[in-house]
N, C-alpha and C. Protein backbone atom coordinates (compact mmCIF):
# COMPACT_ATOMS: atom_id res chain seq x y z
N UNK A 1 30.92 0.03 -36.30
CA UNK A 1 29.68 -0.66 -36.13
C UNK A 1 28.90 -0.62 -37.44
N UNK A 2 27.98 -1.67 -37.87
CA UNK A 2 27.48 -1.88 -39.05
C UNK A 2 26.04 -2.08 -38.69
N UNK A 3 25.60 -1.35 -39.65
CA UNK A 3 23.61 -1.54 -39.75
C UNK A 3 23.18 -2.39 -40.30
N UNK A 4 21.91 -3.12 -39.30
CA UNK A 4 21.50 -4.21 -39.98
C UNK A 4 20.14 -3.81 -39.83
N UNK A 5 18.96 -4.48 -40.52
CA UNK A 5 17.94 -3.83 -41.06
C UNK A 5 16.90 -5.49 -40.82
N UNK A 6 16.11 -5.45 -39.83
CA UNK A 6 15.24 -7.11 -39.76
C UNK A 6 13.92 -6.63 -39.76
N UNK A 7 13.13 -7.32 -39.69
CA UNK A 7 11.59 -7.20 -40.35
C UNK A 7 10.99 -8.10 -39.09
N UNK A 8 9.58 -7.55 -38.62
CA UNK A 8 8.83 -8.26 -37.82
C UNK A 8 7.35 -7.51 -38.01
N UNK A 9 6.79 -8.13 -37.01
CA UNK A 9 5.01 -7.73 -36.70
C UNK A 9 5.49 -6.45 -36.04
N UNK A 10 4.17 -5.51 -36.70
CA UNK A 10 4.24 -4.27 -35.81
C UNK A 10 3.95 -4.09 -34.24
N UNK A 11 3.21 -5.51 -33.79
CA UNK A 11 2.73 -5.85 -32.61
C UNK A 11 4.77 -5.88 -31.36
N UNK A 12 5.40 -7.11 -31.92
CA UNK A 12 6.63 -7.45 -32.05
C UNK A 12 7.48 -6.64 -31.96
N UNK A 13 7.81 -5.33 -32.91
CA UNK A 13 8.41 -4.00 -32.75
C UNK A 13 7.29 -3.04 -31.91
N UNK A 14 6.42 -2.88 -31.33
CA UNK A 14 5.93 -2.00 -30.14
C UNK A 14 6.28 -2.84 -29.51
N UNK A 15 6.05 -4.20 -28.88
CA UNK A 15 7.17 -4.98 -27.82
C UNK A 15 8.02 -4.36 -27.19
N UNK A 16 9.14 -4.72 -28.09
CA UNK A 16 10.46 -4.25 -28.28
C UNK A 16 11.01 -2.95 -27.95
N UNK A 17 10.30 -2.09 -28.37
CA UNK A 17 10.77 -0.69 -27.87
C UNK A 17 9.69 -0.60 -26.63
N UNK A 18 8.76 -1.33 -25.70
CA UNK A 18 8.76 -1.00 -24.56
C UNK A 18 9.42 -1.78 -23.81
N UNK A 19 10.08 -2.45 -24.00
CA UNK A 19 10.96 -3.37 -23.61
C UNK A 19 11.71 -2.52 -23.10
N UNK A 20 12.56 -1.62 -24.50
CA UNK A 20 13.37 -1.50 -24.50
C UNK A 20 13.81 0.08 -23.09
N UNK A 21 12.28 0.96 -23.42
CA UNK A 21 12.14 1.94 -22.82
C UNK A 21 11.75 1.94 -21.11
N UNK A 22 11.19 0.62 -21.06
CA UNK A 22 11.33 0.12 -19.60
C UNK A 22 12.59 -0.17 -18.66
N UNK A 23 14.03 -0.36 -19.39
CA UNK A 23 14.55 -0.98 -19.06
C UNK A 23 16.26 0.06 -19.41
N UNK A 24 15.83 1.16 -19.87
CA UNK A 24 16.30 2.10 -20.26
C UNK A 24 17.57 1.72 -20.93
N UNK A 25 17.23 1.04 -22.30
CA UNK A 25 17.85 0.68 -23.19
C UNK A 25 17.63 1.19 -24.41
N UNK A 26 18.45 0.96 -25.39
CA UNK A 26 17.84 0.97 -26.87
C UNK A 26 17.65 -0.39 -27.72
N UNK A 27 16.77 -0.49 -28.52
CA UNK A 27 16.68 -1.92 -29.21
C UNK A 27 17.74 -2.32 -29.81
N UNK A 28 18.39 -1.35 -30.23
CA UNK A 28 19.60 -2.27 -30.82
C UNK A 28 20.61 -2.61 -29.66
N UNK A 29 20.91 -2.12 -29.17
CA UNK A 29 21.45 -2.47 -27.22
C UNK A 29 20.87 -3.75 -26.56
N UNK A 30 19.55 -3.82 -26.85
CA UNK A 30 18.87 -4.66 -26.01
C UNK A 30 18.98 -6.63 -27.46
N UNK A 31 19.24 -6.07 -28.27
CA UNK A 31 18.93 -7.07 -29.36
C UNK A 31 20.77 -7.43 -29.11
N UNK A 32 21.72 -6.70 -29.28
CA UNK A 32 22.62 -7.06 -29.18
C UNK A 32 23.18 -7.65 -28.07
N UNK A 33 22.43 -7.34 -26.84
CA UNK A 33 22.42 -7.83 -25.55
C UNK A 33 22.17 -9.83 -25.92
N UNK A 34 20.95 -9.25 -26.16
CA UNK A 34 20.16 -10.91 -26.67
C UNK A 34 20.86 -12.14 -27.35
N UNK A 35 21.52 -11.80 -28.60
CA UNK A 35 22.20 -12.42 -29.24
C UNK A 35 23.49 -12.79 -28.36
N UNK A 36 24.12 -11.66 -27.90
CA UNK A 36 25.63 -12.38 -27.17
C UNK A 36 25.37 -13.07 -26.10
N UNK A 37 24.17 -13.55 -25.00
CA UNK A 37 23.83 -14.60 -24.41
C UNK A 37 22.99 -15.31 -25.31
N UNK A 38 22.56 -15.43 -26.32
CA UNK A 38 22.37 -16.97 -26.77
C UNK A 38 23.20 -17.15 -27.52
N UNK A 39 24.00 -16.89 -27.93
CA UNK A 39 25.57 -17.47 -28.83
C UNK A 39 26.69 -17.70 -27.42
N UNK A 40 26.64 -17.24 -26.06
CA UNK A 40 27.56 -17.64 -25.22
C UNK A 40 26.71 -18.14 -24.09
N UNK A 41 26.23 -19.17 -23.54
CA UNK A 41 25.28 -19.54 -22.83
C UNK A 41 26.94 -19.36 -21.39
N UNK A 42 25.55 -18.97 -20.47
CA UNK A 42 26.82 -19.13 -18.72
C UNK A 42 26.96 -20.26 -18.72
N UNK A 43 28.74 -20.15 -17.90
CA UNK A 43 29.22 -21.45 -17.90
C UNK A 43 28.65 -22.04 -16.85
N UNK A 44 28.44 -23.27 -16.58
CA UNK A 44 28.06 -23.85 -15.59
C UNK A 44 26.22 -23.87 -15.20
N UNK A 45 25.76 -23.24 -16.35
CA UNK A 45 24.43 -23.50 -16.84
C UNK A 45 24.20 -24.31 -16.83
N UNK A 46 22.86 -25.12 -16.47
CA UNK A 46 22.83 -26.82 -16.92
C UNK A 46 22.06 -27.05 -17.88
N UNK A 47 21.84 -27.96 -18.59
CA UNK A 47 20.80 -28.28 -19.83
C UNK A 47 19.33 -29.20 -19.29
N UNK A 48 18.55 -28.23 -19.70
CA UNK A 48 17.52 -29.12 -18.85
C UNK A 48 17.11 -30.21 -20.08
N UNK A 49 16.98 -31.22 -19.47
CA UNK A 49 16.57 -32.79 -20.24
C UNK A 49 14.72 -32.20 -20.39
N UNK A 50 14.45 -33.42 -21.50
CA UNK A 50 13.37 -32.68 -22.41
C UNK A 50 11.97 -33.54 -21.33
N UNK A 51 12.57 -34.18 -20.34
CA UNK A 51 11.22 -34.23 -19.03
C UNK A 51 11.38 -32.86 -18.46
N UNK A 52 12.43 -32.18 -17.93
CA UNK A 52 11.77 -31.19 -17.36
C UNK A 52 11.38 -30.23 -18.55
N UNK A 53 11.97 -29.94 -19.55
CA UNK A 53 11.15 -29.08 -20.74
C UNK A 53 9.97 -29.33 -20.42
N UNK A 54 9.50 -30.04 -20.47
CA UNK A 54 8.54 -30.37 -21.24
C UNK A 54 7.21 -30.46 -19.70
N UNK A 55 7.87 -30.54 -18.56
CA UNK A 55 7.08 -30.30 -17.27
C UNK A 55 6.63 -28.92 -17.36
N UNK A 56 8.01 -28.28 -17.51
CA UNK A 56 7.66 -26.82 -17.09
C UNK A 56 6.43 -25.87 -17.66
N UNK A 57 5.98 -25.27 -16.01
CA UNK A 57 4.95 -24.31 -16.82
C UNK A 57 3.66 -25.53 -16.51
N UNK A 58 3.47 -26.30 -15.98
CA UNK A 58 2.67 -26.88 -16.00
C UNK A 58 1.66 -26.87 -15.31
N UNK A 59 2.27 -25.77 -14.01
CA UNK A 59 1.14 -25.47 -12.91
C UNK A 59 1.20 -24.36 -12.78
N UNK A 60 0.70 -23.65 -11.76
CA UNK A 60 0.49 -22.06 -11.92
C UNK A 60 0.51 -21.84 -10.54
N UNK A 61 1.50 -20.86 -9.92
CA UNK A 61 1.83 -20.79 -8.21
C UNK A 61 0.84 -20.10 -8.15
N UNK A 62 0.64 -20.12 -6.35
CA UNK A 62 -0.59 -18.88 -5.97
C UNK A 62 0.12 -17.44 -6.01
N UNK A 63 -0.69 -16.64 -6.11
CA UNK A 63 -0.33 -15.07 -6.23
C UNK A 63 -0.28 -14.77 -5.15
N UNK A 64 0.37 -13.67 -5.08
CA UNK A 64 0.69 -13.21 -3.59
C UNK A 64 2.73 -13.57 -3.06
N UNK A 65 2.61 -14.53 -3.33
CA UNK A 65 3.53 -15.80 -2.70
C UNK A 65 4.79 -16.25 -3.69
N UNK A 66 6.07 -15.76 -2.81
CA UNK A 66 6.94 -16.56 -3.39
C UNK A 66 7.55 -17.50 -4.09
N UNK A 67 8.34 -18.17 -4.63
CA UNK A 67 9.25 -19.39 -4.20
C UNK A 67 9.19 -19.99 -3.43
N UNK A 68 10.27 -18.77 -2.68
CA UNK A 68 10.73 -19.26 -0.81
C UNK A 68 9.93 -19.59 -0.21
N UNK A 69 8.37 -18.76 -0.21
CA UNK A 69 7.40 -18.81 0.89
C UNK A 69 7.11 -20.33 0.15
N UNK A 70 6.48 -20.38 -0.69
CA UNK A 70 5.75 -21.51 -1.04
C UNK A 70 7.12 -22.83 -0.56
N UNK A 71 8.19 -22.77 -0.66
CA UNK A 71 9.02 -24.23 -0.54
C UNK A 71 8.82 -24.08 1.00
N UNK A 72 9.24 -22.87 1.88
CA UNK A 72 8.61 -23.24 3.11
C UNK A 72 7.54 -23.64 3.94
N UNK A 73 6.23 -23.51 3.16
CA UNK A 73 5.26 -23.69 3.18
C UNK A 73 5.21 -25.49 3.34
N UNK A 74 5.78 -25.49 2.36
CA UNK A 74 5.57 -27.23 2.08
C UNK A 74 6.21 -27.96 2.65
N UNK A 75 7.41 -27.16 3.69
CA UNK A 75 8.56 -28.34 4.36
C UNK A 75 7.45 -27.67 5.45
N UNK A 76 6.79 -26.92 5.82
CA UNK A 76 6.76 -26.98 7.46
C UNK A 76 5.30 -27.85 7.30
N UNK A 77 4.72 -27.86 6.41
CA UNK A 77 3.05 -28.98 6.12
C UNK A 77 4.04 -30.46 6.28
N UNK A 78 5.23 -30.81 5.59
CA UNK A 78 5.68 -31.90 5.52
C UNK A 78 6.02 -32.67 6.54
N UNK A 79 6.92 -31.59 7.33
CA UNK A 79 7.32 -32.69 8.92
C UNK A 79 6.14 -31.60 9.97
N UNK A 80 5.37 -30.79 9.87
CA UNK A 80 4.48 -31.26 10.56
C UNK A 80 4.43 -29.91 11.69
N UNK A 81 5.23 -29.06 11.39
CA UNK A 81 5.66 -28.09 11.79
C UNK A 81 4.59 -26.68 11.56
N UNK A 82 4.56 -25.64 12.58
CA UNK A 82 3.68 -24.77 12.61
C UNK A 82 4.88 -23.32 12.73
N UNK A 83 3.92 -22.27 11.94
CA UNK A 83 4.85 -21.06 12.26
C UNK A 83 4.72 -20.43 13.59
């Protein structure tokens, strides 16, 4: 194994090592983690087109509340349905 030596904000490296200490890793573990999924993306990943880029993040769910709850929420308001 070979040492490599990168430079950032001191803000950026405290990040990083609570990142890393949350998650009971080490930064170079967790950086090497990083790099071998963005140099091998999962297969069968899809590429999102630059409408949904560019949607996303655009609204803000309620707190408290799921996904699930919230998509159920909206099919049982839709056809009309009560819990």
């Amino acid at each position: 194994m070979k040492k490599l030596t990168l430079t950032a904000d001191a803000e950026v490296i405290a990040q990083a090592h609570q990142v890393a200490a949350e998650t009971g890793t080490s930064v170079s573990s967790m950086f090497a983690r990083i790099v071998r999924l963005l140099a091998h993306p999962r297969k069968g990943a899809r590429h999102l087109g630059p409408l949904t880029r560019k949607a996303s993040g655009m609204i803000a769910l309620p707190a408290g509340k799921s996904e699930r709850q919230i998509l159920e929420d909206s099919l049982l308001e839709k056809y009309g349905l009560r819990r």
